[in-house]
Protein backbone atom coordinates (compact mmCIF):
# COMPACT_ATOMS: atom_id res chain seq x y z
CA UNK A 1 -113.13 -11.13 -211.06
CA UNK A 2 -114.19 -14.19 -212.78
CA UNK A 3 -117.11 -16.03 -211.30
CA UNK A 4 -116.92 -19.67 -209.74
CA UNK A 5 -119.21 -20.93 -211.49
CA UNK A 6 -116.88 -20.00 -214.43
CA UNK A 7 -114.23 -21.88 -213.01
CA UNK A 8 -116.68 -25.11 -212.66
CA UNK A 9 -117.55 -25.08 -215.91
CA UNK A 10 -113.80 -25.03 -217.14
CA UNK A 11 -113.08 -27.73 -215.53
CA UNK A 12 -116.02 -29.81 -216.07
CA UNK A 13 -115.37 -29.40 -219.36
CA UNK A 14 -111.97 -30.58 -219.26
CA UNK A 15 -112.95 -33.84 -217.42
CA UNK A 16 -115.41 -34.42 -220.07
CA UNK A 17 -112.87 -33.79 -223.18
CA UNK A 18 -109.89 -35.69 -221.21
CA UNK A 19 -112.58 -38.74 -220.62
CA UNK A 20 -114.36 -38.71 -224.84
CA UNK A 21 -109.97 -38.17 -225.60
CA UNK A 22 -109.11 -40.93 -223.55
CA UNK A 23 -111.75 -43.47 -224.51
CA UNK A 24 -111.25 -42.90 -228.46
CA UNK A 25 -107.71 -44.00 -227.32
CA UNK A 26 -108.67 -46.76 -225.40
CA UNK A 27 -110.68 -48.03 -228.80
CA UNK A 28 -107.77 -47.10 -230.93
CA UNK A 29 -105.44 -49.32 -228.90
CA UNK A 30 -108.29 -52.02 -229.22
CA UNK A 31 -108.44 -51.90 -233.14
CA UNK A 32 -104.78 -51.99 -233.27
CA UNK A 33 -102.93 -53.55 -230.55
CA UNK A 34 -100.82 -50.43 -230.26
CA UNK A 35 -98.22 -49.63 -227.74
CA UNK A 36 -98.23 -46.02 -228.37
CA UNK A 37 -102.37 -46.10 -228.09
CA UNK A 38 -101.52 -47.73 -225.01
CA UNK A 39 -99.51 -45.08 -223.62
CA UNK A 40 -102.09 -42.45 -225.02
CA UNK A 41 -104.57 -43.97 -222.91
CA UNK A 42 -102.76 -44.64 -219.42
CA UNK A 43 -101.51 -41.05 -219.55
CA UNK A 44 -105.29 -39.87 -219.63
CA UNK A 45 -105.66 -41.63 -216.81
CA UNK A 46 -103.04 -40.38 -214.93
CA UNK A 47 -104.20 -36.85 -215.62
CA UNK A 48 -107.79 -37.36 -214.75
CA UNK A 49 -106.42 -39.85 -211.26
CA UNK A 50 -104.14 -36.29 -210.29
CA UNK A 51 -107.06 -33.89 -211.02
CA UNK A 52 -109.20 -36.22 -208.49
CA UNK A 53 -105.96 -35.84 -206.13
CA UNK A 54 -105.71 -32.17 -206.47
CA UNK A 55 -109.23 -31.67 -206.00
CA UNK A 56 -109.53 -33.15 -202.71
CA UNK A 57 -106.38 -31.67 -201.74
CA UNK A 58 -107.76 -27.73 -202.72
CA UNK A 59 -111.48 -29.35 -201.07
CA UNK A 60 -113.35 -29.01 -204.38
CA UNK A 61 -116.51 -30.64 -204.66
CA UNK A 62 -115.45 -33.46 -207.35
CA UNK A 63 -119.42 -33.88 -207.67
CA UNK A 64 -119.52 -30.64 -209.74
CA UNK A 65 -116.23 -31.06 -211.24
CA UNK A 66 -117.76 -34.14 -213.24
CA UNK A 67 -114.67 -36.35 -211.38
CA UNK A 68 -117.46 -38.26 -208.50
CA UNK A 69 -117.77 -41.97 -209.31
CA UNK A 70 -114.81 -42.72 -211.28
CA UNK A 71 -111.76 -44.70 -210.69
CA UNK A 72 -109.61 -43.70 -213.58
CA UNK A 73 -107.62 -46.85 -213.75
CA UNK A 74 -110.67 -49.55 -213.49
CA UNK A 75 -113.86 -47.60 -214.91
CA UNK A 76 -114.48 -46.77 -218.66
CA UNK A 77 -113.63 -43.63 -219.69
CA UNK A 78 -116.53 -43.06 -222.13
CA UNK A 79 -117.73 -39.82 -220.54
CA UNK A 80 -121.15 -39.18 -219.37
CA UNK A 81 -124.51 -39.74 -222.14
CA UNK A 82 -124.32 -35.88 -222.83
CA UNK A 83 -121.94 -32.73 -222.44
CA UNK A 84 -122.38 -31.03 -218.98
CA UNK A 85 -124.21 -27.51 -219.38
């Protein structure tokens, strides 16, 4: 059986490479006034807005999931100064 604190990590990791993903998109739609960098960017919203969704839904504390404190459609996505442990 795989620990929980496994499981935290996974997905704290995941919020953190959707968020550093999503922001080089946001600067790449910037620099170039691209649609599709557009798109790129919205849908890493929309992923990181449904995992926020889903974890309230399963009750998962979104303070160790690394989602706490963001809107995903008005906030930055530049993730956090450094990598979670």
């Amino acid at each position: 059986m795989i620990e929980k604190t496994a499981y935290i990590g996974y997905i704290r990791d995941l919020v953190f490479l959707l968020r550093e993903t999503g922001a080089c998109a946001h600067l790449e739609k910037e620099k170039t006034a691209s649609a599709f960098h557009e798109g790129r960017e919205m849908a890493f919203r929309e992923v990181l807005a449904w995992m926020q969704h889903q974890a309230d839904a399963f009750q998962l504390p979104k303070e160790e999931l690394g989602l706490y404190g963001l809107d995903p459609f008005v906030d930055s996505l530049d993730p956090p100064c450094s990598k979670p442990p």
